[in-house]
Protein backbone atom coordinates (compact mmCIF):
# COMPACT_ATOMS: atom_id res chain seq x y z
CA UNK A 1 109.04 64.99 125.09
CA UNK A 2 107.33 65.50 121.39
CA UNK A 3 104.34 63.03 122.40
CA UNK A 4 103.73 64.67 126.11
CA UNK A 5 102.48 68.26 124.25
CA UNK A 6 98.94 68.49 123.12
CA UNK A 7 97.51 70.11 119.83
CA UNK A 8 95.98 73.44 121.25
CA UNK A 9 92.92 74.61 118.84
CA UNK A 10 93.86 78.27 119.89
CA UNK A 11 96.82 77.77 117.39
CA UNK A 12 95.18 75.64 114.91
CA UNK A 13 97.77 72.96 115.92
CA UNK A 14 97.92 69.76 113.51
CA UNK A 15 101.04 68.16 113.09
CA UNK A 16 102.55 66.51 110.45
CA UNK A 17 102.80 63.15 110.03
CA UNK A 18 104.22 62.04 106.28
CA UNK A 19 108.29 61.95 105.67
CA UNK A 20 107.36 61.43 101.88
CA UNK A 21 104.95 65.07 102.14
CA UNK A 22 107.81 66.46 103.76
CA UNK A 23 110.31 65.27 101.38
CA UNK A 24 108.51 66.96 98.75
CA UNK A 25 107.95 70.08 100.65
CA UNK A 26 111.92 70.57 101.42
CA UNK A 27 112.67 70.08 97.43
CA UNK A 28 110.09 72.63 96.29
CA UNK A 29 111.67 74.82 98.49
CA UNK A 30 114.90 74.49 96.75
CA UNK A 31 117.32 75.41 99.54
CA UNK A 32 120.76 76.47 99.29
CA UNK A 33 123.69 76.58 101.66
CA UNK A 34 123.59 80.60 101.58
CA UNK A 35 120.12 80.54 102.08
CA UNK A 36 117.84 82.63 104.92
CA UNK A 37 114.95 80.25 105.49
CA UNK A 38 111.79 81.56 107.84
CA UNK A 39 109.96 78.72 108.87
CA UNK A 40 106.43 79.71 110.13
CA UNK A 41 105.52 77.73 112.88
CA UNK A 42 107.83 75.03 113.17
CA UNK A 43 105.79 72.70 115.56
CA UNK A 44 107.07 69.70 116.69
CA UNK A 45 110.27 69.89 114.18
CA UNK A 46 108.97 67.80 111.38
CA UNK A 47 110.05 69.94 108.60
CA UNK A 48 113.01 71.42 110.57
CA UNK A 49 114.87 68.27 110.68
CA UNK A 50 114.77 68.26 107.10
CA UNK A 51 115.51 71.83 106.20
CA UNK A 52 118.75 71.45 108.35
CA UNK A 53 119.82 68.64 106.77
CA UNK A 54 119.03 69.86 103.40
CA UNK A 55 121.66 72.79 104.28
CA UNK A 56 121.38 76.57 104.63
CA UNK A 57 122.82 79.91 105.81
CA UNK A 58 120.59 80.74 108.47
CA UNK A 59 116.94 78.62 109.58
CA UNK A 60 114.69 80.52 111.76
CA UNK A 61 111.34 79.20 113.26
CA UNK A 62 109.23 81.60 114.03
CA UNK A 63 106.78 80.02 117.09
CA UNK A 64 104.01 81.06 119.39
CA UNK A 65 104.06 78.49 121.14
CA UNK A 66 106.07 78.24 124.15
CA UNK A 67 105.90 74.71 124.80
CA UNK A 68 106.83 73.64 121.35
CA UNK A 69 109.54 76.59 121.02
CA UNK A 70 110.86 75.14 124.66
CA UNK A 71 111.11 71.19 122.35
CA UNK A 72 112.57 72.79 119.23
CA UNK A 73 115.62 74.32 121.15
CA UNK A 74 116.14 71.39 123.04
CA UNK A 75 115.42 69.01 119.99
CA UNK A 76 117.97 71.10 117.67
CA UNK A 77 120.50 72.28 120.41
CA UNK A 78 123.59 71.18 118.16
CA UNK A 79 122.09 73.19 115.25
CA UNK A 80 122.17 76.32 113.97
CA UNK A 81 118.58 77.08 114.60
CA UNK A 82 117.44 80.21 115.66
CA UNK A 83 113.82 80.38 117.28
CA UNK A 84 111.84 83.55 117.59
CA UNK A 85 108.83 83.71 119.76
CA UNK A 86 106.04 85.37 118.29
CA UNK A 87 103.25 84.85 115.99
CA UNK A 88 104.13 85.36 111.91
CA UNK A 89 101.80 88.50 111.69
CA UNK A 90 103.53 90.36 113.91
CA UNK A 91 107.52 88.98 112.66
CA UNK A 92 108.86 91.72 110.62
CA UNK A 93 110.53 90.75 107.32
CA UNK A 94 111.87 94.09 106.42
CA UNK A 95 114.02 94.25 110.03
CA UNK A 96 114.96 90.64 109.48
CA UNK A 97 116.65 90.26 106.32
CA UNK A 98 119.93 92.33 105.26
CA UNK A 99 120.46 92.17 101.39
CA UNK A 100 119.49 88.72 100.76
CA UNK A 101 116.04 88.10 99.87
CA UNK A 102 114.50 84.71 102.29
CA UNK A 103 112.06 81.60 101.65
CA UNK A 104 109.60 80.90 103.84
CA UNK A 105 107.97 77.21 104.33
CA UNK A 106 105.30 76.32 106.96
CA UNK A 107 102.50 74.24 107.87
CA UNK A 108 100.12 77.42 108.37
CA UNK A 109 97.52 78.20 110.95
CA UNK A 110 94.00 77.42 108.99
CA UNK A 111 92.50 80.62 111.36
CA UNK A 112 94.92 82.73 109.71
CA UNK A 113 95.65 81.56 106.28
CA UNK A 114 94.67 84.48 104.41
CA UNK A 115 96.46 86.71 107.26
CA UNK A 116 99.38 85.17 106.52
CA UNK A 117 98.84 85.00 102.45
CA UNK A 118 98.66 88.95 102.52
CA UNK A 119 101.28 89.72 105.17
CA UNK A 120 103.87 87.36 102.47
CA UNK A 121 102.40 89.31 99.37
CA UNK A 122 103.24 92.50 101.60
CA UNK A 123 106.54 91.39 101.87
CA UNK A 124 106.79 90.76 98.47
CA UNK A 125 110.12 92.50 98.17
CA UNK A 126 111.91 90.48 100.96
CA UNK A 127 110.79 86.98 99.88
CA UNK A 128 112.34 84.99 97.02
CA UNK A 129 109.66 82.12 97.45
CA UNK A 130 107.05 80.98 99.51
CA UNK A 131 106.01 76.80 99.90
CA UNK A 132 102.57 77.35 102.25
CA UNK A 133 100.64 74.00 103.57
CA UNK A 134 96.99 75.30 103.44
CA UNK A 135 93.67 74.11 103.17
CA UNK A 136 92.48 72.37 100.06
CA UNK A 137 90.11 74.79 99.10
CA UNK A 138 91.98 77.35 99.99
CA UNK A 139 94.89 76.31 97.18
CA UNK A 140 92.34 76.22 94.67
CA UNK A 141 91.46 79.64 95.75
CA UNK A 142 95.22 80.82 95.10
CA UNK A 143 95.98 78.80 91.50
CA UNK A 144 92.00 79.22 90.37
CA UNK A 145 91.79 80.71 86.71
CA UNK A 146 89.45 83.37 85.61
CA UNK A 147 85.27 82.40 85.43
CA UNK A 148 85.27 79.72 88.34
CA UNK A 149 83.88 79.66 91.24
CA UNK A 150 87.27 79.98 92.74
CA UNK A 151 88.86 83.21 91.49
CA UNK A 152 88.57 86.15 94.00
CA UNK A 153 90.28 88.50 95.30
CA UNK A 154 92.64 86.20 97.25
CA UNK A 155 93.57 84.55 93.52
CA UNK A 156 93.80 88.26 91.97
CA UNK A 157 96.39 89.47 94.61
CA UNK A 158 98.34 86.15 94.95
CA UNK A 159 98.89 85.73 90.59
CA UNK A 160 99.63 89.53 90.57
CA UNK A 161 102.85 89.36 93.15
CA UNK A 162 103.61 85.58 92.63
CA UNK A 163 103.76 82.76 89.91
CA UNK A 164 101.85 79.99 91.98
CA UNK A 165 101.61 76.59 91.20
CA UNK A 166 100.17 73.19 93.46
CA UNK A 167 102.75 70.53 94.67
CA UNK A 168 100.89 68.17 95.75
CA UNK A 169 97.50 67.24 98.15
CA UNK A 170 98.09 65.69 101.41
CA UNK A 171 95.60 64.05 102.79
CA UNK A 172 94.02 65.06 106.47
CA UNK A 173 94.80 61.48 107.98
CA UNK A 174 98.43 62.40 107.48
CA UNK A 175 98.06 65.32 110.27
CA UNK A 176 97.62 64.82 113.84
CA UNK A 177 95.59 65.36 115.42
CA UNK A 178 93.53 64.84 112.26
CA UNK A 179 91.78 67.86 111.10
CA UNK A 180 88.13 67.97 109.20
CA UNK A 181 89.77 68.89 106.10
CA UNK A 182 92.34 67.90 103.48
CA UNK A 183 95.58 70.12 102.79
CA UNK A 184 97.18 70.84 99.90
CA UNK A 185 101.05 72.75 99.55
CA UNK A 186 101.58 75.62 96.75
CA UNK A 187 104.43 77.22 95.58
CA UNK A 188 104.71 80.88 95.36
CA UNK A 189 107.80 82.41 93.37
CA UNK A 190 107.71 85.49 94.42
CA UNK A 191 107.36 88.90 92.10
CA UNK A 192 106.14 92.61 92.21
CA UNK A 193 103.28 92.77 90.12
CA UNK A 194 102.46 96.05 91.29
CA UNK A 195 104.81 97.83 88.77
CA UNK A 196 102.35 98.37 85.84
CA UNK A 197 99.72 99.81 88.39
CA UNK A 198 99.48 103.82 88.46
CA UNK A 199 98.00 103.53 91.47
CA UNK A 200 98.17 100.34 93.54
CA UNK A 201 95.71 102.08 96.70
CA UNK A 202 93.34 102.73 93.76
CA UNK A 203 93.92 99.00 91.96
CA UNK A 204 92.91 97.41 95.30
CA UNK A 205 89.65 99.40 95.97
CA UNK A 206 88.44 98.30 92.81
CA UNK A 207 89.09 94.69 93.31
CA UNK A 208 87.49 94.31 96.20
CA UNK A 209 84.62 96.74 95.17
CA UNK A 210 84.13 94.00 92.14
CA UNK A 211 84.61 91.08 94.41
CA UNK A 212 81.84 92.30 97.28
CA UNK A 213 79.07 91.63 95.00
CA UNK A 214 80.56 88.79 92.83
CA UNK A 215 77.81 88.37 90.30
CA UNK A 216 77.02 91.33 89.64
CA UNK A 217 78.24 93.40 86.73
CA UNK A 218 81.51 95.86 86.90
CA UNK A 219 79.16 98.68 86.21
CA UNK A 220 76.62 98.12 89.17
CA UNK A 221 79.66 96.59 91.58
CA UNK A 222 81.60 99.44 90.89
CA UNK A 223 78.65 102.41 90.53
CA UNK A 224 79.77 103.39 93.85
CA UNK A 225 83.24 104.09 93.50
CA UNK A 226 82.73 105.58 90.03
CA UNK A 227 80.59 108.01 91.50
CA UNK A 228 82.87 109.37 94.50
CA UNK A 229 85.70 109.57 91.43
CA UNK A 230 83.34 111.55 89.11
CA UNK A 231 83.98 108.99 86.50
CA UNK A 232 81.15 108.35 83.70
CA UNK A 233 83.02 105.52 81.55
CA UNK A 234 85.77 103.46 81.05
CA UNK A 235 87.53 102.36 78.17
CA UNK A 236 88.97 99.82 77.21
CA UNK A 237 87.45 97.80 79.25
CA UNK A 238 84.03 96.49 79.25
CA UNK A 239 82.01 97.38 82.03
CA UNK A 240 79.16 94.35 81.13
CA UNK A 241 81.12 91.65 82.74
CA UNK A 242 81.87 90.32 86.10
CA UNK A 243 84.75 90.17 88.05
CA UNK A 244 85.15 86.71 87.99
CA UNK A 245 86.54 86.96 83.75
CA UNK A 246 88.67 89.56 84.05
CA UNK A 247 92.59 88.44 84.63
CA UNK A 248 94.98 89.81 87.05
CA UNK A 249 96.23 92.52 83.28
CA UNK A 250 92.82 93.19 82.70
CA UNK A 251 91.97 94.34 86.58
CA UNK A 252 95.45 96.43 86.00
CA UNK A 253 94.22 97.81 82.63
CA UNK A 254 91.02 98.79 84.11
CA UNK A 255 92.53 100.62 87.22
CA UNK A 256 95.31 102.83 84.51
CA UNK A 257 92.18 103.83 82.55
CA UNK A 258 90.12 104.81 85.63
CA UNK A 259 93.70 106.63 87.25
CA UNK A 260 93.93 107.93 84.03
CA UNK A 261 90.52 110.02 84.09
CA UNK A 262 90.95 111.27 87.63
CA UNK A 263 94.37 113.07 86.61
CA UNK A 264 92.29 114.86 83.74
């Protein structure tokens, strides 16, 4: 039955083909037989198999896809599998999970990576760990450090909530159908880096106030906001830099000291 359904492009379909990739995937995961474990878009089963085997409380695969959700609860009848129709932006973590925190694993949607990045980061407090199959570039992106070409606000939000790291690269001809790029598979251990921030609204105007005009310096990127907050300068931070070399504890520095002169 797995070989009569097609890739459709409308989900950014590309299966999986690569028991060794999948191997390594399961393990990073670390399950555990009390374990919750969301798997985002479960396909044709390739990393289901393997997370049932492996052994856990409770696996659910959260798929849009009515033909492949149709294959994975006839393909896993025997197993404790629960399937959930729907796409993973619109699957609600905080009604799903009780006291125990879940992982979540999955082959992502290219369309929607960074949907999906920010609706786990969101979630923050539900998740124990994330293991995310996404483009290449887009894993550099997540682990980049500070003065590349890299490091944005999608690496500034994902090392603030989570301690990333890369697992490995898989290669595109190990997908089918065979996409136009390579993929790589992170690991996100999941924590609230919010906690130091006075004011986390405030912390992620400023971000992506620095972010919009990359090269320019925190002083012109930010002239705006600093206006509308009646703010003349900021210490201790320097405003003659970009927002490229400042870390994840410097960005949360700058917003206290800026929060800081709005309460005066």
């Amino acid at each position: 039955m797995a070989a009569q359904i097609k890739a459709l492009k409308k989900y950014g379909q590309n299966f999986l083909r690569d028991e060794a990739a999948v191997k390594k995937i399961v393990n990073a995961l670390d399950c555990k037989n009390e374990d919750t474990i969301v798997e985002i878009g479960p396909g044709q089963g390739a990393l289901t198999g393997s997370l049932l085997a492996k052994g856990c409380r409770r696996l659910v695969g959260v798929e849009i896809d009515s033909r492949l959700a149709d294959l994975l609860e006839e393909k896993f009848s025997s197993s404790s599998l629960e399937i959930i129709r729907e796409s993973i932006l619109d699957f609600s973590f905080a009604e799903f999970h009780s006291e125990d925190k879940v992982k979540v694993v999955g082959n992502i949607p290219y369309y929607i990576t960074s949907d999906i990045i920010f609706k786990i980061l969101d979630n923050r407090r539900q998740i124990e760990r994330a293991v995310l199959m996404v483009q290449k570039e887009v894993a550099d992106r997540l682990t980049a450090p500070i003065r590349t070409k890299d490091y944005g606000i999608l690496s500034v939000f994902t090392q603030m909530h989570s301690r990333v790291s890369r697992v490995l690269d898989i290669s595109r001809e190990k997908f089918y159908p065979v996409p136009n790029v390579d993929s790589a598979v992170v690991l996100m251990e999941m924590r609230d880096g919010a906690e130091d921030v006075d004011d986390y609204p405030l912390f992620k105007r400023i971000v992506y106030a620095g972010f919009q005009n990359r090269r320019k310096m925190l002083r012109n990127s930010l002239k705006r906001l600093l206006l509308e907050l009646k703010i003349d300068d900021i210490e201790p931070i320097s405003m003659e830099v970009r927002p490229e070399e400042l870390t994840v504890a410097e960005f949360i520095q700058l917003t206290n000291s800026i929060f800081a002169k709005i309460k005066i």
